[in-house]
C-alpha atoms as a PDB file:
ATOM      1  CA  UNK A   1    -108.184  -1.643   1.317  1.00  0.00           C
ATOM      2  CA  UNK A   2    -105.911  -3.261  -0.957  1.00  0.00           C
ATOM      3  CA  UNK A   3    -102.303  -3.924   0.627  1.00  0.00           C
ATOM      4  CA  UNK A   4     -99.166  -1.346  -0.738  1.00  0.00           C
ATOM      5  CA  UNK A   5     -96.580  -2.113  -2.258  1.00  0.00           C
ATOM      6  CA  UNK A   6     -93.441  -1.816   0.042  1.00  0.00           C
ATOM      7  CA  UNK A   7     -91.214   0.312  -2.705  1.00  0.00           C
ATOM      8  CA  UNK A   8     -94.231   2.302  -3.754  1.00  0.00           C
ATOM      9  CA  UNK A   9     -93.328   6.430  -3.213  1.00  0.00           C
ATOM     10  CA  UNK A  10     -96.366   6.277  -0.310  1.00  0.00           C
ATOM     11  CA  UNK A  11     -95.155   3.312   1.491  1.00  0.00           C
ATOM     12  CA  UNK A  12     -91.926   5.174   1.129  1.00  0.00           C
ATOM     13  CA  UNK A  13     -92.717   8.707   2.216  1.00  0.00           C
ATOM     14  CA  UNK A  14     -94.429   6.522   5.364  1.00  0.00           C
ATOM     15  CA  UNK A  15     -91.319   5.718   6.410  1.00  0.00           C
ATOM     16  CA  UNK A  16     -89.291   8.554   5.605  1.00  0.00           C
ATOM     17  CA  UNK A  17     -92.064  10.279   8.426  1.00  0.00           C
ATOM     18  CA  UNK A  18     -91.789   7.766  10.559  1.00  0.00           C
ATOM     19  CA  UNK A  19     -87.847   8.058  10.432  1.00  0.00           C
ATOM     20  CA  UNK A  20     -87.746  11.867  10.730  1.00  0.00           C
ATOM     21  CA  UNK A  21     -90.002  11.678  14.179  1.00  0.00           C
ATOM     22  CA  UNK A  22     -87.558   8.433  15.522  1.00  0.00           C
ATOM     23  CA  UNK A  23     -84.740  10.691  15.084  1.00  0.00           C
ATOM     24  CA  UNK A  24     -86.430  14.099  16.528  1.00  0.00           C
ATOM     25  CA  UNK A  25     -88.583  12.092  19.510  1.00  0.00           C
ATOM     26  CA  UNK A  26     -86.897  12.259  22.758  1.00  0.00           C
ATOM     27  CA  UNK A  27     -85.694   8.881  23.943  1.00  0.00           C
ATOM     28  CA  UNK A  28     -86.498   7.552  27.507  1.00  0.00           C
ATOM     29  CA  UNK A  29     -83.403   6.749  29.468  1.00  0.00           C
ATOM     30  CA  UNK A  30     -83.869   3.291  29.030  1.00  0.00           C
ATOM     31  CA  UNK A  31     -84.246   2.949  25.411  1.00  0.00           C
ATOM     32  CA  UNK A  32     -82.314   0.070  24.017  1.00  0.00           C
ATOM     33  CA  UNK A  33     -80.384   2.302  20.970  1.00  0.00           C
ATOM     34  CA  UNK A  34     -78.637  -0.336  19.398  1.00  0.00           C
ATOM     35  CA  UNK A  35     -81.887  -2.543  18.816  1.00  0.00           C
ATOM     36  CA  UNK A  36     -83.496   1.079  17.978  1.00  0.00           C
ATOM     37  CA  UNK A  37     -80.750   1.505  15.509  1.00  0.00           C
ATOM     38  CA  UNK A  38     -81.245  -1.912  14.089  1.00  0.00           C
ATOM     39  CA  UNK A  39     -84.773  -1.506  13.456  1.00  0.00           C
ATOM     40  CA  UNK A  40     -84.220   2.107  11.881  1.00  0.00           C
ATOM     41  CA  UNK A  41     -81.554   0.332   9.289  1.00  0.00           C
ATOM     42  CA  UNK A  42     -84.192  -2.731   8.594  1.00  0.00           C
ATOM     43  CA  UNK A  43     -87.023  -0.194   7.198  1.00  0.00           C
ATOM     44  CA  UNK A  44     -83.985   1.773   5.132  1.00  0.00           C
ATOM     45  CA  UNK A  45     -83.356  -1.559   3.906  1.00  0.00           C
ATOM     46  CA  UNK A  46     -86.809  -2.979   2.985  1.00  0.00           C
ATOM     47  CA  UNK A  47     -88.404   0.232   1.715  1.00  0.00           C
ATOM     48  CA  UNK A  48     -85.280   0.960  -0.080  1.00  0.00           C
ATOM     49  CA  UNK A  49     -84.912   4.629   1.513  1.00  0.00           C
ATOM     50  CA  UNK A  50     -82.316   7.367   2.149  1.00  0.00           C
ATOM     51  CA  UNK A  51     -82.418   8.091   6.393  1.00  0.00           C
ATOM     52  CA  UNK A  52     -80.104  10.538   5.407  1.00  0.00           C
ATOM     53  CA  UNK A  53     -81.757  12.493   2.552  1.00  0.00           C
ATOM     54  CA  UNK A  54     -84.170  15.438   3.856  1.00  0.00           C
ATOM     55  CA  UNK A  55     -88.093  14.363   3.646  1.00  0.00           C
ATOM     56  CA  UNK A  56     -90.801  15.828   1.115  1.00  0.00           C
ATOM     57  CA  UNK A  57     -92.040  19.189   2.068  1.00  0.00           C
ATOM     58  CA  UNK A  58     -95.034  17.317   3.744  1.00  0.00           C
ATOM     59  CA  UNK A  59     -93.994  14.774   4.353  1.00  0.00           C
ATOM     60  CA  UNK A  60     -92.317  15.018   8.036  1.00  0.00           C
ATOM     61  CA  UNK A  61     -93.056  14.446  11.844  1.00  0.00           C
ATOM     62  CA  UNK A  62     -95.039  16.601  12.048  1.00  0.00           C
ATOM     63  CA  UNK A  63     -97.706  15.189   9.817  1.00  0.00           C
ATOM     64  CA  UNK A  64     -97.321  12.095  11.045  1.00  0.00           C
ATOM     65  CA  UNK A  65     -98.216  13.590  14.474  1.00  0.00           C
ATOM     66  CA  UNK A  66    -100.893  15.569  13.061  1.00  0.00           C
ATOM     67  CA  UNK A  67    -102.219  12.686  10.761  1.00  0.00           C
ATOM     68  CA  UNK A  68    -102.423  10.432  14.252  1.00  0.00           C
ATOM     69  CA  UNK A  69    -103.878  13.361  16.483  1.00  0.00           C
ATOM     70  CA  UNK A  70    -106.473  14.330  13.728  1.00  0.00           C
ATOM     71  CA  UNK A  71    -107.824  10.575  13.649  1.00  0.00           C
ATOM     72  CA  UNK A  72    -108.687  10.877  17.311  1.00  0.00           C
ATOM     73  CA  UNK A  73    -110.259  13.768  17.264  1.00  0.00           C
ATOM     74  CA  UNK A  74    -112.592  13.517  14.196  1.00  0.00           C
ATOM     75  CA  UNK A  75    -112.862  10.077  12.799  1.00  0.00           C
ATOM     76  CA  UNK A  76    -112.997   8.857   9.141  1.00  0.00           C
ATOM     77  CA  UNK A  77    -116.416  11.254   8.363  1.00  0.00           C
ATOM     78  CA  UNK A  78    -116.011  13.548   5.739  1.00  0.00           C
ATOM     79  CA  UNK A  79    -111.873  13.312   6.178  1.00  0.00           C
ATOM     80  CA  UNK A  80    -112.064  13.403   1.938  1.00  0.00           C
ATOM     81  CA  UNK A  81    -114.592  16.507   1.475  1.00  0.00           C
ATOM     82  CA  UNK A  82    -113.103  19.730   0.183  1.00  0.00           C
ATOM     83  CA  UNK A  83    -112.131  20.878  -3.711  1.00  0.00           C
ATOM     84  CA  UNK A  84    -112.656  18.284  -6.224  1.00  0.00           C
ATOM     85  CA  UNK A  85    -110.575  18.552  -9.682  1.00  0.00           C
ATOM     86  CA  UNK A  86    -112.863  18.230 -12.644  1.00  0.00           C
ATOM     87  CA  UNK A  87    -109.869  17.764 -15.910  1.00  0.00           C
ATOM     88  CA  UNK A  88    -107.962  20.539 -14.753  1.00  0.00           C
ATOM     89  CA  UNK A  89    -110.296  23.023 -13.074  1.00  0.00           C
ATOM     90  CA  UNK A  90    -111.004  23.371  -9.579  1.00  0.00           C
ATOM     91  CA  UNK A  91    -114.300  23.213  -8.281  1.00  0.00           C
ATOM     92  CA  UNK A  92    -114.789  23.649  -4.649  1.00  0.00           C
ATOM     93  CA  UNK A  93    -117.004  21.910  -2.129  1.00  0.00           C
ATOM     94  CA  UNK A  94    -118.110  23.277   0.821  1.00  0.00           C
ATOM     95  CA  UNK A  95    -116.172  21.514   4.014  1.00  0.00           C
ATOM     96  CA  UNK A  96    -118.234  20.164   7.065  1.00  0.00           C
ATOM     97  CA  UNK A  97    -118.912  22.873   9.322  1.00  0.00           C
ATOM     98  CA  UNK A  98    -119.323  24.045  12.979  1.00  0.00           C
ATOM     99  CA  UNK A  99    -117.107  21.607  14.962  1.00  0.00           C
ATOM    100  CA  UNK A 100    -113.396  21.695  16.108  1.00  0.00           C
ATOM    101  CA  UNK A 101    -112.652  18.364  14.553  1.00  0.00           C
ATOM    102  CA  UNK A 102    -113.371  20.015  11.352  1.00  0.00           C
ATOM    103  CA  UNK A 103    -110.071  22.670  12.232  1.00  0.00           C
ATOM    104  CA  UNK A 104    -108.401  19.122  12.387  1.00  0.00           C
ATOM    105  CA  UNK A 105    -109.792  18.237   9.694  1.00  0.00           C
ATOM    106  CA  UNK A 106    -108.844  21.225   7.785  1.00  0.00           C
ATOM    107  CA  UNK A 107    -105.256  20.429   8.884  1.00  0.00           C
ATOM    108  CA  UNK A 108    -105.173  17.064   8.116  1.00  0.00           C
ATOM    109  CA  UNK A 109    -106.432  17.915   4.721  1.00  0.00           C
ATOM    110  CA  UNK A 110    -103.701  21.048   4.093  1.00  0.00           C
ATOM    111  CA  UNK A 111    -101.132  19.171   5.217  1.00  0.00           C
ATOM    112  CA  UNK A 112    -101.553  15.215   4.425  1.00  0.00           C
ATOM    113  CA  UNK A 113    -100.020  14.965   1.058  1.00  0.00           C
ATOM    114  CA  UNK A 114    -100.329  10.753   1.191  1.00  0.00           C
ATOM    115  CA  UNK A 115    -103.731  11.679   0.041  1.00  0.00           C
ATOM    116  CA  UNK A 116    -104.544  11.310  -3.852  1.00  0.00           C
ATOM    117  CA  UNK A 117    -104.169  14.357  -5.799  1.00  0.00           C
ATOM    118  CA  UNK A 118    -107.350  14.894  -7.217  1.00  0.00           C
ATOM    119  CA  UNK A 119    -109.378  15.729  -3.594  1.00  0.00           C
ATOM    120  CA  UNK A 120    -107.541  18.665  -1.947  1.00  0.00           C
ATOM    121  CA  UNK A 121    -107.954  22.052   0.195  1.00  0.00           C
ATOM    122  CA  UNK A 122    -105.354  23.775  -1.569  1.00  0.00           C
ATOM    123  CA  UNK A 123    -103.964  24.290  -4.917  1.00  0.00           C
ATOM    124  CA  UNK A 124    -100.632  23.698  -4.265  1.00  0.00           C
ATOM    125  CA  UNK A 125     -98.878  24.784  -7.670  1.00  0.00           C
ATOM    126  CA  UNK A 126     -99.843  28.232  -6.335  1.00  0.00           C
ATOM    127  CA  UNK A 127     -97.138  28.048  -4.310  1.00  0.00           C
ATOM    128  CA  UNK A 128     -94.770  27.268  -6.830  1.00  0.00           C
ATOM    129  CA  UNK A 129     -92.070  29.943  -7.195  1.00  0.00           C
ATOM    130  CA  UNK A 130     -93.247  32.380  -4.460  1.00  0.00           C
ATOM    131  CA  UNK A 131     -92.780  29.943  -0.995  1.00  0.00           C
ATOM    132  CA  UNK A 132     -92.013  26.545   0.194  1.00  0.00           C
ATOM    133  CA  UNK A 133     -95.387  24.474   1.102  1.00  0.00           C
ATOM    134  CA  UNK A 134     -94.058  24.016   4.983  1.00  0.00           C
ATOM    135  CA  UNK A 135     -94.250  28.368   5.054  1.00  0.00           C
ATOM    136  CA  UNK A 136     -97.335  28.014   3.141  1.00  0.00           C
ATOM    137  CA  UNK A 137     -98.876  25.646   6.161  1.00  0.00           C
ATOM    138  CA  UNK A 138     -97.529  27.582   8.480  1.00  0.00           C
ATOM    139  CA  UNK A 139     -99.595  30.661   7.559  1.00  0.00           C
ATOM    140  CA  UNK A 140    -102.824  28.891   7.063  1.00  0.00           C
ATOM    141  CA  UNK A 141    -102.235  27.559  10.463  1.00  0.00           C
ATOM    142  CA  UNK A 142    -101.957  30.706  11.575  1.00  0.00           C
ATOM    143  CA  UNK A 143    -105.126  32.138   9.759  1.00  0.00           C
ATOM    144  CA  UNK A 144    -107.241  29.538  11.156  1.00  0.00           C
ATOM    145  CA  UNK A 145    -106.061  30.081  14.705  1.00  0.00           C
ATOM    146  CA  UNK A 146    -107.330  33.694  14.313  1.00  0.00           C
ATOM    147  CA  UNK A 147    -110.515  32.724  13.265  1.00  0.00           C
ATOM    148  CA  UNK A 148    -110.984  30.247  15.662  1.00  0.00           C
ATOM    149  CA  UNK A 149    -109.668  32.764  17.992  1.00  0.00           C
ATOM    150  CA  UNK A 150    -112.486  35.633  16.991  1.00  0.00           C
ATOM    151  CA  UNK A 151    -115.174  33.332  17.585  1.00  0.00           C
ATOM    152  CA  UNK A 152    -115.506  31.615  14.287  1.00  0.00           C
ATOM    153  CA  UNK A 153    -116.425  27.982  14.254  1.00  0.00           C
ATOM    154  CA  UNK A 154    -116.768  27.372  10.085  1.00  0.00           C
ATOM    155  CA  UNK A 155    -113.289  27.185   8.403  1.00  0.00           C
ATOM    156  CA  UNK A 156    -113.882  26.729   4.801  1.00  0.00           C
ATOM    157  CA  UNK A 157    -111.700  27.720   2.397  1.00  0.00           C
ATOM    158  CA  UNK A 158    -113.151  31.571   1.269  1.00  0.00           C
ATOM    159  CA  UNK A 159    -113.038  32.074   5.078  1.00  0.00           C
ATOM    160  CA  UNK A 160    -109.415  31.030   5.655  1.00  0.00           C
ATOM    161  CA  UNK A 161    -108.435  32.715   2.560  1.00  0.00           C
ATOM    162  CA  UNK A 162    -110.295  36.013   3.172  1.00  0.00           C
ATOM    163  CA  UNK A 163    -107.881  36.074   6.693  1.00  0.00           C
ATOM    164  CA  UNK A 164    -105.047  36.045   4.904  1.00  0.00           C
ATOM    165  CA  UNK A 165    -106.045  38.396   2.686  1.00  0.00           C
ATOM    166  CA  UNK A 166    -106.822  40.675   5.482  1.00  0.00           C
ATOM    167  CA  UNK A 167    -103.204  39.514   6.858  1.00  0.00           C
ATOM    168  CA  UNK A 168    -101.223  40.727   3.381  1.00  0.00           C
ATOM    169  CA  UNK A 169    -103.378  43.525   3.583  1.00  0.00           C
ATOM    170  CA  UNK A 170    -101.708  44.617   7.167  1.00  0.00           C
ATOM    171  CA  UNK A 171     -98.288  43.692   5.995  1.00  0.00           C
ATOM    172  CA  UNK A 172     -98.611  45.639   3.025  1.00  0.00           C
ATOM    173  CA  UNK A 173    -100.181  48.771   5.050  1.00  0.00           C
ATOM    174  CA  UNK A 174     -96.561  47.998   7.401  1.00  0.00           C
ATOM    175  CA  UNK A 175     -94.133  48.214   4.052  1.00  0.00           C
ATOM    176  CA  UNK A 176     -93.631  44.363   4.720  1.00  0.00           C
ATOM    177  CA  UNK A 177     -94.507  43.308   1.054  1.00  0.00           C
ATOM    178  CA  UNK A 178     -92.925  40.073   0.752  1.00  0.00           C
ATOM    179  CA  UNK A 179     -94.868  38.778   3.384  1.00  0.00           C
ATOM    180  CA  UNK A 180     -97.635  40.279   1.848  1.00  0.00           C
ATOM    181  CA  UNK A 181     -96.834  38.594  -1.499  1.00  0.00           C
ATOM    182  CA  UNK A 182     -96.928  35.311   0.699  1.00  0.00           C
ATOM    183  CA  UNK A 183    -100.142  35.480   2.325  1.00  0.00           C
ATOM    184  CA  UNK A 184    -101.989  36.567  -1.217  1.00  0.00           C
ATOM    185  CA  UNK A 185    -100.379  34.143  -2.551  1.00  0.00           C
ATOM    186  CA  UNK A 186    -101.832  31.198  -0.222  1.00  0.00           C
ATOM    187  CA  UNK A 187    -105.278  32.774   0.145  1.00  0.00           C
ATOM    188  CA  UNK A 188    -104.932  32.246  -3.804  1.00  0.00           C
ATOM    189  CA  UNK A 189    -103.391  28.660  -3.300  1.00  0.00           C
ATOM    190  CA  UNK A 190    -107.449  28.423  -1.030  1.00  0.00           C
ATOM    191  CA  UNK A 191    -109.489  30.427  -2.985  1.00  0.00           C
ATOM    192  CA  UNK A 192    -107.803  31.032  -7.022  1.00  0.00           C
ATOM    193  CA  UNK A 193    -110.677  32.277  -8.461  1.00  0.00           C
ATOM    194  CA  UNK A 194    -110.770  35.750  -6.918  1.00  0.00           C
ATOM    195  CA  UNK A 195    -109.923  39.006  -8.496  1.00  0.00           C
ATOM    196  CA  UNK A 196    -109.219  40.505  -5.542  1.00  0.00           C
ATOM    197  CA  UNK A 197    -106.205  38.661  -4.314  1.00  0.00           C
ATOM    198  CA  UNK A 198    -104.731  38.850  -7.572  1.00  0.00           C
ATOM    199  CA  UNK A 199    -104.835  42.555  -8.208  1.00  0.00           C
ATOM    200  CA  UNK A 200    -103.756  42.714  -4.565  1.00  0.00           C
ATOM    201  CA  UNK A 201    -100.818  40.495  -5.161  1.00  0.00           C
ATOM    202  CA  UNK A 202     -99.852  43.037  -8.155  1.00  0.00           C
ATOM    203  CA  UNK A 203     -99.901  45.748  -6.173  1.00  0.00           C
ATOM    204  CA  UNK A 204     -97.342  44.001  -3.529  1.00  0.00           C
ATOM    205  CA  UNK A 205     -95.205  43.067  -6.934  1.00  0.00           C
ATOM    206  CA  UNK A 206     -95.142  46.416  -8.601  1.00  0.00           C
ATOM    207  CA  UNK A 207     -94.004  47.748  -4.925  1.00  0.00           C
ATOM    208  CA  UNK A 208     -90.916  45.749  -5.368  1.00  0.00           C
ATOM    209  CA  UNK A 209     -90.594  45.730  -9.307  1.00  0.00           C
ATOM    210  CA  UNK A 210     -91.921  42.541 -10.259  1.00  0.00           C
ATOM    211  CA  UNK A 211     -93.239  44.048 -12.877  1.00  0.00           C
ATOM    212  CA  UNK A 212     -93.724  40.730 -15.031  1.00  0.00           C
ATOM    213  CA  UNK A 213     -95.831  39.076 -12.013  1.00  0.00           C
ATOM    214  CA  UNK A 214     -97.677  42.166 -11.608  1.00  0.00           C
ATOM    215  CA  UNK A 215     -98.640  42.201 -15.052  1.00  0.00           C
ATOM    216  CA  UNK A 216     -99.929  38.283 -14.975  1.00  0.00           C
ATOM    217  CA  UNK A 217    -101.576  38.732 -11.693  1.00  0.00           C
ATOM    218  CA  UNK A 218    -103.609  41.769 -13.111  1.00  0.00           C
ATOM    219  CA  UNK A 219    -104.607  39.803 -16.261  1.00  0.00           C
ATOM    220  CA  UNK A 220    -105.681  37.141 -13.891  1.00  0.00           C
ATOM    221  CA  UNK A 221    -107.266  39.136 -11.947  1.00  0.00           C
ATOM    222  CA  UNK A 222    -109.440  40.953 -15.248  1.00  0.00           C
ATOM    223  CA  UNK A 223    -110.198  37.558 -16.813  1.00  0.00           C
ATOM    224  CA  UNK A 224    -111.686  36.247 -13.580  1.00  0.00           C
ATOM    225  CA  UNK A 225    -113.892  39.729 -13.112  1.00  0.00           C
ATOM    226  CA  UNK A 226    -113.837  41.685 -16.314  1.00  0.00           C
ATOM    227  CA  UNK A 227    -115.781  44.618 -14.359  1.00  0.00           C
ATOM    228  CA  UNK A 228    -113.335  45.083 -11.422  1.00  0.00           C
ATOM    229  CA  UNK A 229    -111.851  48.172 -11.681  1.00  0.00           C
ATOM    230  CA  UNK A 230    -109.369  47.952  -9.500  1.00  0.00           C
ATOM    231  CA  UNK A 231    -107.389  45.422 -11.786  1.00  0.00           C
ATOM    232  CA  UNK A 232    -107.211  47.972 -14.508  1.00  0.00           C
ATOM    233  CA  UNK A 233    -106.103  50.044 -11.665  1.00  0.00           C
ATOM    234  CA  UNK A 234    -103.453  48.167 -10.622  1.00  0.00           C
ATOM    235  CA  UNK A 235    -102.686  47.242 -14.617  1.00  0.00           C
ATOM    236  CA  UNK A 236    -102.277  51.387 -15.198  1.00  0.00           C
ATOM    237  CA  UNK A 237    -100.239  50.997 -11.972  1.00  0.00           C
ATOM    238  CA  UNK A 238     -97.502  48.562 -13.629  1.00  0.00           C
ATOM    239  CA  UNK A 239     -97.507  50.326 -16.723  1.00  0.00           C
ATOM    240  CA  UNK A 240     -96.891  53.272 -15.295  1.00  0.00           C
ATOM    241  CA  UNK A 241     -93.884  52.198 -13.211  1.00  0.00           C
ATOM    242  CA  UNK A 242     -92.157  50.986 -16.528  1.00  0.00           C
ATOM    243  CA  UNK A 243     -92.704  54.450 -18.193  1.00  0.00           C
ATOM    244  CA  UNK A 244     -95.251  53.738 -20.453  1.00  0.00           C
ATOM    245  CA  UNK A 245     -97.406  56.405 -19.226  1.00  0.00           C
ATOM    246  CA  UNK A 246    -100.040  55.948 -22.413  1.00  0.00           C
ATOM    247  CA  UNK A 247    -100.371  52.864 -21.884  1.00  0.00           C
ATOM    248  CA  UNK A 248    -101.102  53.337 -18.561  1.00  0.00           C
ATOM    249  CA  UNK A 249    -103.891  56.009 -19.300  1.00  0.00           C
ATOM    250  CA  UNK A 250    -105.552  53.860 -22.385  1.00  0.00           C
ATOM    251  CA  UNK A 251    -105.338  50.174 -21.119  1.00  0.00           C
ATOM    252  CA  UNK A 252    -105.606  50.643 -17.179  1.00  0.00           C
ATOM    253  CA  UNK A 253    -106.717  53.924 -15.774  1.00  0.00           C
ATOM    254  CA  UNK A 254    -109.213  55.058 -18.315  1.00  0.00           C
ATOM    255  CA  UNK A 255    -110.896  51.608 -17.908  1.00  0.00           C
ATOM    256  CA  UNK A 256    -110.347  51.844 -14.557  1.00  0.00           C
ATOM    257  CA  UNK A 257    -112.404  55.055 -14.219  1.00  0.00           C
ATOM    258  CA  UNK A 258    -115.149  53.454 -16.973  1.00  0.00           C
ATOM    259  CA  UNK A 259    -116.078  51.482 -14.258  1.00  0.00           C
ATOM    260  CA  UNK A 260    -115.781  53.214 -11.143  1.00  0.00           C
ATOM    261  CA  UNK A 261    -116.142  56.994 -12.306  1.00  0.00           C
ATOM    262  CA  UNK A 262    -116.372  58.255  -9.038  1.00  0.00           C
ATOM    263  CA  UNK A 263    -113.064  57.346  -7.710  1.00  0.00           C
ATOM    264  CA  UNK A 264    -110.511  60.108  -6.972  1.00  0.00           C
ATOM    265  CA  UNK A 265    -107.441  58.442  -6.739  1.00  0.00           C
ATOM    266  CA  UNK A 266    -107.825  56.635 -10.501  1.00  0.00           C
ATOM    267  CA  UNK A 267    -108.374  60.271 -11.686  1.00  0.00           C
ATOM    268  CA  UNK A 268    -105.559  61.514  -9.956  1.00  0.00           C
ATOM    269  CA  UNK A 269    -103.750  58.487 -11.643  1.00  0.00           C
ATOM    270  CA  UNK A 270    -104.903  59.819 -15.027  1.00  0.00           C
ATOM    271  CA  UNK A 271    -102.958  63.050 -14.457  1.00  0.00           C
ATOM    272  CA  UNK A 272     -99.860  62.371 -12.493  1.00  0.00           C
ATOM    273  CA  UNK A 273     -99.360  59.392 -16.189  1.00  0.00           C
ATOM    274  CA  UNK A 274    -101.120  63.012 -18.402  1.00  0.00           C
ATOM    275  CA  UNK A 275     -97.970  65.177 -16.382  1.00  0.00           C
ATOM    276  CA  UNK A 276     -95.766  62.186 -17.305  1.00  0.00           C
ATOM    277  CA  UNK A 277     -96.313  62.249 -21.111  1.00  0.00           C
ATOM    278  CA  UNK A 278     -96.644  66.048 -21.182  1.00  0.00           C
ATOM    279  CA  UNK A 279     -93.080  66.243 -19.702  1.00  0.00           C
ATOM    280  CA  UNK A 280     -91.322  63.684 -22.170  1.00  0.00           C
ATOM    281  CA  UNK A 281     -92.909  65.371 -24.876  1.00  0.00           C
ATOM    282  CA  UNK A 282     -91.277  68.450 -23.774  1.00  0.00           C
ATOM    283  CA  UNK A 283     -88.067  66.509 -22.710  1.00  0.00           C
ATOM    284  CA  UNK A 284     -87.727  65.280 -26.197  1.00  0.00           C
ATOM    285  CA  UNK A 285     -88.571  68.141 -27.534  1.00  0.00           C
ATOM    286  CA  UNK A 286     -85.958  69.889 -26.749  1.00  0.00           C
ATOM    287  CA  UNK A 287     -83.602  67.223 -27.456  1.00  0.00           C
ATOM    288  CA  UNK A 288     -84.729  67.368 -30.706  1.00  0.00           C
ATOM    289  CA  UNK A 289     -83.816  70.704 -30.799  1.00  0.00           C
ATOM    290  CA  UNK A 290     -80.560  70.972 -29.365  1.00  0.00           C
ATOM    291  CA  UNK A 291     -79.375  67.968 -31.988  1.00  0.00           C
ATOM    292  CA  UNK A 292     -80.584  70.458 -35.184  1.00  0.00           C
ATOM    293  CA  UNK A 293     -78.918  73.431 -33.645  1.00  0.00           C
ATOM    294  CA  UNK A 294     -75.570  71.194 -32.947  1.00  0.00           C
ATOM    295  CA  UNK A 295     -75.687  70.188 -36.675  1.00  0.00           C
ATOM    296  CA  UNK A 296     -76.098  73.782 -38.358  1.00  0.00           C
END
């Protein structure tokens, strides 16, 4: 391994780590803190770092403890398997399976951003906008700790994700929909390819008027699966909460029902948006109306 550079942003983000856990560890009583100080100042000095300026999202104590702990317990072996980028589209790998070093593993993976971009477990751009990584990592810890915790022993990414789509699920059936926007949105971050979790996530956007992230999650979700219905469902869903109840019928319910023409609740979509149109026609009917008889 070829030897880094002291000012390089790794070397760096090293030490910013290593900083964050000096400052959070607690001292024994007969720690020398004026030689600990010292110390502290010479790797601000010869890394050229801010102590004072808050670390990288991943970049803190806690990885470093993780990164250490996660070493012990599984090794080098397979440390680097997971989603390869091929240009700019992800294709995933299965992980190593079956053993609890591969939940540290998983960890390590999720969480160890010194790694190089192009081998990762989760998309993080997904993220972008909707949480912070650290609440991101949080969650997934929290997904795998229920699998492990119902008996699973294979934590690959469509597992992990599929828990926290059956998380935002919950939260959603409890009216809690920006948590439920949150865990879609990292089951996508594991697993972007799925129609499901995008026409999901709409559904938790249109519930709190997102209306333009509703609309780009359902035409995610249709170019990934043209023949899901439920993505025209949810589509006729956004369309209808901006009032553009023909719309509604013509580019999401009807479709909708196309492909699932045995589903009640898309045809009782179709006539609460038919109600809707028959009452503005009416509505503006008689508006019409009442400005010809105010003019003669």
């Amino acid at each position: 391994m070829a030897k880094m550079k002291s000012d390089s942003p790794i070397a760096r983000r090293i030490v910013r780590a290593f900083l964050e856990f000096l400052a959070n560890v607690r001292l024994a009583p007969e720690t020398d803190l004026e030689g600990l100080e010292v110390a502290k100042e010479c790797l601000v000095n010869m890394f050229k770092v801010d102590n004072a300026s808050p670390t990288d999202e991943f970049c803190g104590q806690e990885l470093l403890v993780d990164f250490v702990e996660s070493h012990q317990a599984s090794g080098e072996a397979n440390i680097l398997q997971g989603m390869a980028y091929q240009g700019n589209c992800p294709t995933r790998k299965p992980f190593a399976t079956g053993s609890r070093s591969f939940k540290d593993q998983f960890y390590r993976k999720f969480r160890d951003s010194l790694h190089d971009k192009d081998i990762l477990a989760i998309d993080y751009q997904m993220l972008d906008g909707v949480l912070q990584q650290r609440k991101g990592h949080q969650l997934i810890h929290k997904a795998v700790d229920e699998l492990e915790g119902s008996g699973c022993c294979e934590f690959n990414n469509y597992n992990v994700a599929e828990s926290l789509k059956s998380q935002g699920d919950k939260a959603m059936g409890s009216n809690q929909t920006s948590n439920a926007i949150q865990l879609y949105t990292c089951a996508l971050a594991l697993h972007g390819d799925s129609a499901t979790y995008y026409a999901d996530r709409a559904a938790a956007f249109t519930e709190i008027g997102e209306y333009n992230e509703a609309f780009e999650d359902c035409l995610a979700a249709i170019h990934f699966d043209p023949k899901y219905w439920n993505a025209y469902n949810r589509l006729g869903a956004v369309y209808y909460a901006l009032g553009k109840y023909s719309e509604a019928i013509e580019k999401g319910f009807k479709k909708a029902l196309e492909l699932n023409p045995d589903n009640a609740s898309i045809k009782e979509n179709i006539q609460m948006a038919v109600q809707k149109l028959g009452r503005g026609l009416r509505e503006r009917e008689h508006n019409q109306q009442r400005d010809e008889d105010a003019t003669n």
